[in-house]
C-alpha atoms as a PDB file:
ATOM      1  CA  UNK A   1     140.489  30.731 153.684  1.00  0.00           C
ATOM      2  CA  UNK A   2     137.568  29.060 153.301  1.00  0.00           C
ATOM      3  CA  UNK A   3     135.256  26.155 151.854  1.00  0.00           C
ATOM      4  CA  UNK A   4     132.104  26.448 149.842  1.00  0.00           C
ATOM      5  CA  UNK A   5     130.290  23.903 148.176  1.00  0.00           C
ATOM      6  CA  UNK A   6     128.002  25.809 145.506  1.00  0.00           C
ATOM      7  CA  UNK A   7     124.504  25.205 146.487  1.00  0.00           C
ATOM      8  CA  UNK A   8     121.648  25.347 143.765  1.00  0.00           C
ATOM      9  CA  UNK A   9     120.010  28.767 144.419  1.00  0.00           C
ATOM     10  CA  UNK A  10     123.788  30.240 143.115  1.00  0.00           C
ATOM     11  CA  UNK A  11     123.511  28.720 139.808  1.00  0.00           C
ATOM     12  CA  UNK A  12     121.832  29.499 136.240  1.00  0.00           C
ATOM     13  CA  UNK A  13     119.776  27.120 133.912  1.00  0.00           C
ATOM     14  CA  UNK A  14     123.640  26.195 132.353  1.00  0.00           C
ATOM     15  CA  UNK A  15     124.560  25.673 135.998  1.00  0.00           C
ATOM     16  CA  UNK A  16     127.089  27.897 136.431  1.00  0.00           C
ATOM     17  CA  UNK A  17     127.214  30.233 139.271  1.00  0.00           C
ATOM     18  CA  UNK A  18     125.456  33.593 138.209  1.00  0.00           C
ATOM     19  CA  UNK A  19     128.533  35.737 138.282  1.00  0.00           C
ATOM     20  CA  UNK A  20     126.658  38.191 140.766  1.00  0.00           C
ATOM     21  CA  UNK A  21     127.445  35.478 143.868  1.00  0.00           C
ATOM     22  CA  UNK A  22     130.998  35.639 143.723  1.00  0.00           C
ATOM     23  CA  UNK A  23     130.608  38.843 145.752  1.00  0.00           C
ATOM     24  CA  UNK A  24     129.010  37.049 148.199  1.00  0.00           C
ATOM     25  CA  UNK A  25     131.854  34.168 148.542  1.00  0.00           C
ATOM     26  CA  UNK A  26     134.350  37.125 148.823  1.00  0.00           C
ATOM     27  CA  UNK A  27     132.217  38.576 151.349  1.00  0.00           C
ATOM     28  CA  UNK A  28     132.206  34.981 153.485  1.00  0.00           C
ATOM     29  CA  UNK A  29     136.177  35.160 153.231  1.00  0.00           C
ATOM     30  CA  UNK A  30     136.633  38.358 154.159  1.00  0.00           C
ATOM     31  CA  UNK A  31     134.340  38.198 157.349  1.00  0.00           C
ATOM     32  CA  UNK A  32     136.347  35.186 157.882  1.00  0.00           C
ATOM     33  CA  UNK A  33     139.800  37.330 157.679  1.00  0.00           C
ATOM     34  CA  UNK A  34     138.592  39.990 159.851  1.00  0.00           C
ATOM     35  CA  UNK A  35     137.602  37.409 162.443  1.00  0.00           C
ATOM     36  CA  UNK A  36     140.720  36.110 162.037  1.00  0.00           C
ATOM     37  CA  UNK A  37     142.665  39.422 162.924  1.00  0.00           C
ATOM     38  CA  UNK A  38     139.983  40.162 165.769  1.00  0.00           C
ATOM     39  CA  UNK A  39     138.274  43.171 163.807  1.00  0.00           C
ATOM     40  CA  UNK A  40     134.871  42.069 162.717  1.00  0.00           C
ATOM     41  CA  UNK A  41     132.352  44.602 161.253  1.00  0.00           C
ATOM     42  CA  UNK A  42     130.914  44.627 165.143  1.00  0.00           C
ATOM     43  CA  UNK A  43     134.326  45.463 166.381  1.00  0.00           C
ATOM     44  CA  UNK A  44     135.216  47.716 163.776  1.00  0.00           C
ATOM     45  CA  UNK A  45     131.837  49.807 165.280  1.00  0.00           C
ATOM     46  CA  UNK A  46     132.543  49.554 168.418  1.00  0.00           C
ATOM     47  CA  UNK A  47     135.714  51.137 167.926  1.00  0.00           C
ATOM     48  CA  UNK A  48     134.111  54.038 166.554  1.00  0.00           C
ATOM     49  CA  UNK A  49     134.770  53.018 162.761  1.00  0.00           C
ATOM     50  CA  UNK A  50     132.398  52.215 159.696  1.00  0.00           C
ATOM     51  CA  UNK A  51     134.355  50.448 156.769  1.00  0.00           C
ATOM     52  CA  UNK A  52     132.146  50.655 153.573  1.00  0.00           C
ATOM     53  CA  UNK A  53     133.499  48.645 150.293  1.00  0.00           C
ATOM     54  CA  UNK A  54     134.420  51.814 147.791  1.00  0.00           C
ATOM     55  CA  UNK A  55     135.659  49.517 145.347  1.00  0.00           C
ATOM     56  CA  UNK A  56     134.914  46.109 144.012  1.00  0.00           C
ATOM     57  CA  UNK A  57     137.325  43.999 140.916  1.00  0.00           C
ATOM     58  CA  UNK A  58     136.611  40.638 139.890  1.00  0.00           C
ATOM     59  CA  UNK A  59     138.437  38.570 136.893  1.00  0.00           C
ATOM     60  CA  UNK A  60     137.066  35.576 136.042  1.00  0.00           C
ATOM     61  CA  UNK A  61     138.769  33.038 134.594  1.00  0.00           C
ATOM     62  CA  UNK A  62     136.609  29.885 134.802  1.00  0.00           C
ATOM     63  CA  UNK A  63     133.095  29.374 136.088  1.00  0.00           C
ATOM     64  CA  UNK A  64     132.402  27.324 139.418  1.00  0.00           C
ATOM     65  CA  UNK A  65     129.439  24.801 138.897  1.00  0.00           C
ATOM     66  CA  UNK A  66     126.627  23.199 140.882  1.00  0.00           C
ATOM     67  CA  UNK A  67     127.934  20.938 143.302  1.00  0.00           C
ATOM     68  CA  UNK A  68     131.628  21.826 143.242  1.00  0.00           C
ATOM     69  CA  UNK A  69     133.764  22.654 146.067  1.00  0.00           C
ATOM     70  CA  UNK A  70     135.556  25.903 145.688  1.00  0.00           C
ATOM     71  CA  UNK A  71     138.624  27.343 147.856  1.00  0.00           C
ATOM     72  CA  UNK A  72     138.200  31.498 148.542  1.00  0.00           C
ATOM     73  CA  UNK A  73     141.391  32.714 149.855  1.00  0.00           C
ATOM     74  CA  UNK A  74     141.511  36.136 151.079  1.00  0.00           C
ATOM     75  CA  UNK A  75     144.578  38.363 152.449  1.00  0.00           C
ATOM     76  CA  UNK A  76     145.226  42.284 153.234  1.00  0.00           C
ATOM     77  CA  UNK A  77     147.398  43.856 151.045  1.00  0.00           C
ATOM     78  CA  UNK A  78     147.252  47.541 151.785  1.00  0.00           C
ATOM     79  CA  UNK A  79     146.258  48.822 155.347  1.00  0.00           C
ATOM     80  CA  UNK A  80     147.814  52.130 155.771  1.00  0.00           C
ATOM     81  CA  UNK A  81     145.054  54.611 153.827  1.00  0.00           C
ATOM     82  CA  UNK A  82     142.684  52.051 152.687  1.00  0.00           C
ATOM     83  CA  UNK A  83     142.242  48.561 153.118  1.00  0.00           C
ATOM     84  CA  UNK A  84     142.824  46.455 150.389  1.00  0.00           C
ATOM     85  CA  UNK A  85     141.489  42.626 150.772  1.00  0.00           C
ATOM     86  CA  UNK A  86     142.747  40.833 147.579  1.00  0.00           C
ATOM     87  CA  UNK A  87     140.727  37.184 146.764  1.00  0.00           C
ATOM     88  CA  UNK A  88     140.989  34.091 144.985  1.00  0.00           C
ATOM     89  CA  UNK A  89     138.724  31.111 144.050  1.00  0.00           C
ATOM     90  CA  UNK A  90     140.097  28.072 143.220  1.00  0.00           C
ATOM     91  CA  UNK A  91     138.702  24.704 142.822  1.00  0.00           C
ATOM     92  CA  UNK A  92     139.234  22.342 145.923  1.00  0.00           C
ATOM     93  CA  UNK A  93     139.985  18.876 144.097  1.00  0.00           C
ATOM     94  CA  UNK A  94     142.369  21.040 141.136  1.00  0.00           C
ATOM     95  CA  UNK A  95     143.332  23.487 142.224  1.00  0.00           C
ATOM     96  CA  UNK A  96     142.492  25.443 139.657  1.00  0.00           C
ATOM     97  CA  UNK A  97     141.955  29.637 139.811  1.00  0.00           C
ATOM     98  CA  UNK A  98     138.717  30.343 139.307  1.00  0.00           C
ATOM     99  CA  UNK A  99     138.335  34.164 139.578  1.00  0.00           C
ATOM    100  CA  UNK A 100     140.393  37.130 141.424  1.00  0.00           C
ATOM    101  CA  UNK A 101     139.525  40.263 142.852  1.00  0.00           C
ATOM    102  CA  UNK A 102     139.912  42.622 145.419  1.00  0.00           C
ATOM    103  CA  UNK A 103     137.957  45.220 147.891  1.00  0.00           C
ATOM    104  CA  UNK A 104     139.197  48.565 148.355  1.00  0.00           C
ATOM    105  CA  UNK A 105     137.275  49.956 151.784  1.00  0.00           C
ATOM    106  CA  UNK A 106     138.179  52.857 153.642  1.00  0.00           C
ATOM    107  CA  UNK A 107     137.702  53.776 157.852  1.00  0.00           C
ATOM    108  CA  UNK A 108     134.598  56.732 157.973  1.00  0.00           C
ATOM    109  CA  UNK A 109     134.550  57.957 161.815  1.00  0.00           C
ATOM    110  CA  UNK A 110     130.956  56.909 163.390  1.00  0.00           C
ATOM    111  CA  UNK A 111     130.492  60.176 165.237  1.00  0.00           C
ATOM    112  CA  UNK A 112     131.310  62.508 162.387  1.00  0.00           C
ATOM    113  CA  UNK A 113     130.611  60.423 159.034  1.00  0.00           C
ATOM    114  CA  UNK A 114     133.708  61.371 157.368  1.00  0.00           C
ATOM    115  CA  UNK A 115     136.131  59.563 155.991  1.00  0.00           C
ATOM    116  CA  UNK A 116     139.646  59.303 157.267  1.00  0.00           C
ATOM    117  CA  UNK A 117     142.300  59.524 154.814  1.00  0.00           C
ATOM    118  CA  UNK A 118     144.570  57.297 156.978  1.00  0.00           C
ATOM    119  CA  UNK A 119     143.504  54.355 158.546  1.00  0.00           C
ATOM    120  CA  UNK A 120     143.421  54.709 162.273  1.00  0.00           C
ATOM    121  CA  UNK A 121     145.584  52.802 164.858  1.00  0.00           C
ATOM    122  CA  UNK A 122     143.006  50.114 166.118  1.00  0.00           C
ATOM    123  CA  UNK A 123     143.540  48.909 162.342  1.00  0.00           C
ATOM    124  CA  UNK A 124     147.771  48.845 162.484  1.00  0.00           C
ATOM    125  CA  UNK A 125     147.079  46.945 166.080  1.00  0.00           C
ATOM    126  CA  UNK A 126     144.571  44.224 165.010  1.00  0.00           C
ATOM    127  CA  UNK A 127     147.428  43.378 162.162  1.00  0.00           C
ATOM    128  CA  UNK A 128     149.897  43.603 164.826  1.00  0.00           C
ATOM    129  CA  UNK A 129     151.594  46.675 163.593  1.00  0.00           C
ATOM    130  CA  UNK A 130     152.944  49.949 164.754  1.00  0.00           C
ATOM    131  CA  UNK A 131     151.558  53.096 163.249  1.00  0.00           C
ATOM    132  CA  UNK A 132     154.176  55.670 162.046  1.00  0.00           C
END
């Protein structure tokens, strides 16, 4: 979870953030998650694994302003082929949802550049898991 107070570059004349940036505050959250779980995009190379973003949702149901302070929550949902990072925005002071989304991304092995169709162990382990 994390804080962000829109700054004025985000926003439109109407001041409402262009709906382009909430990518971006998902991205903050989730690089906040994976520190969280000790697998950060520079771990995740080291460990011999590339995790591109294959594909993107986002619902909104309200528009964060100039100014405000919004909450981005983000947790893992699926883990075991793909990684699925589901988020929500919500107004600090309210409450209030925002917008929803979620990430699919998938593990593609460094040294051959192909995708795995199950996620490898050093995933399972950072969540504190045992792979089957």
């Amino acid at each position: 979870e994390v804080e962000i107070e829109v700054p004025f570059f985000d926003v439109d004349l109407m001041e409402i953030v262009w709906h382009g940036h909430y990518v971006k505050y998902f991205e903050v959250a989730r690089c906040a998650l994976l520190d969280k779980i000790g697998y950060n995009y520079m771990q995740m190379r080291a460990s011999g694994y590339t995790w591109p973003v294959i594909d993107l949702r986002i619902r909104y149901a309200g528009s964060a302003k100039f100014g405000q302070k919004i909450i981005v929550r983000a947790d893992i949902s699926e883990w075991e082929n793909r990684l699925k990072i589901n988020y929500l925005i919500v107004d600090k002071l309210t409450g209030i949802r925002l917008t929803r989304g979620y990430t699919y991304q998938v593990a593609v092995d460094r040294a051959t550049d192909e995708m795995c169709y199950e996620s490898p162990a050093i995933l399972w382990e950072k969540l504190g898991l045992h792979k089957p």
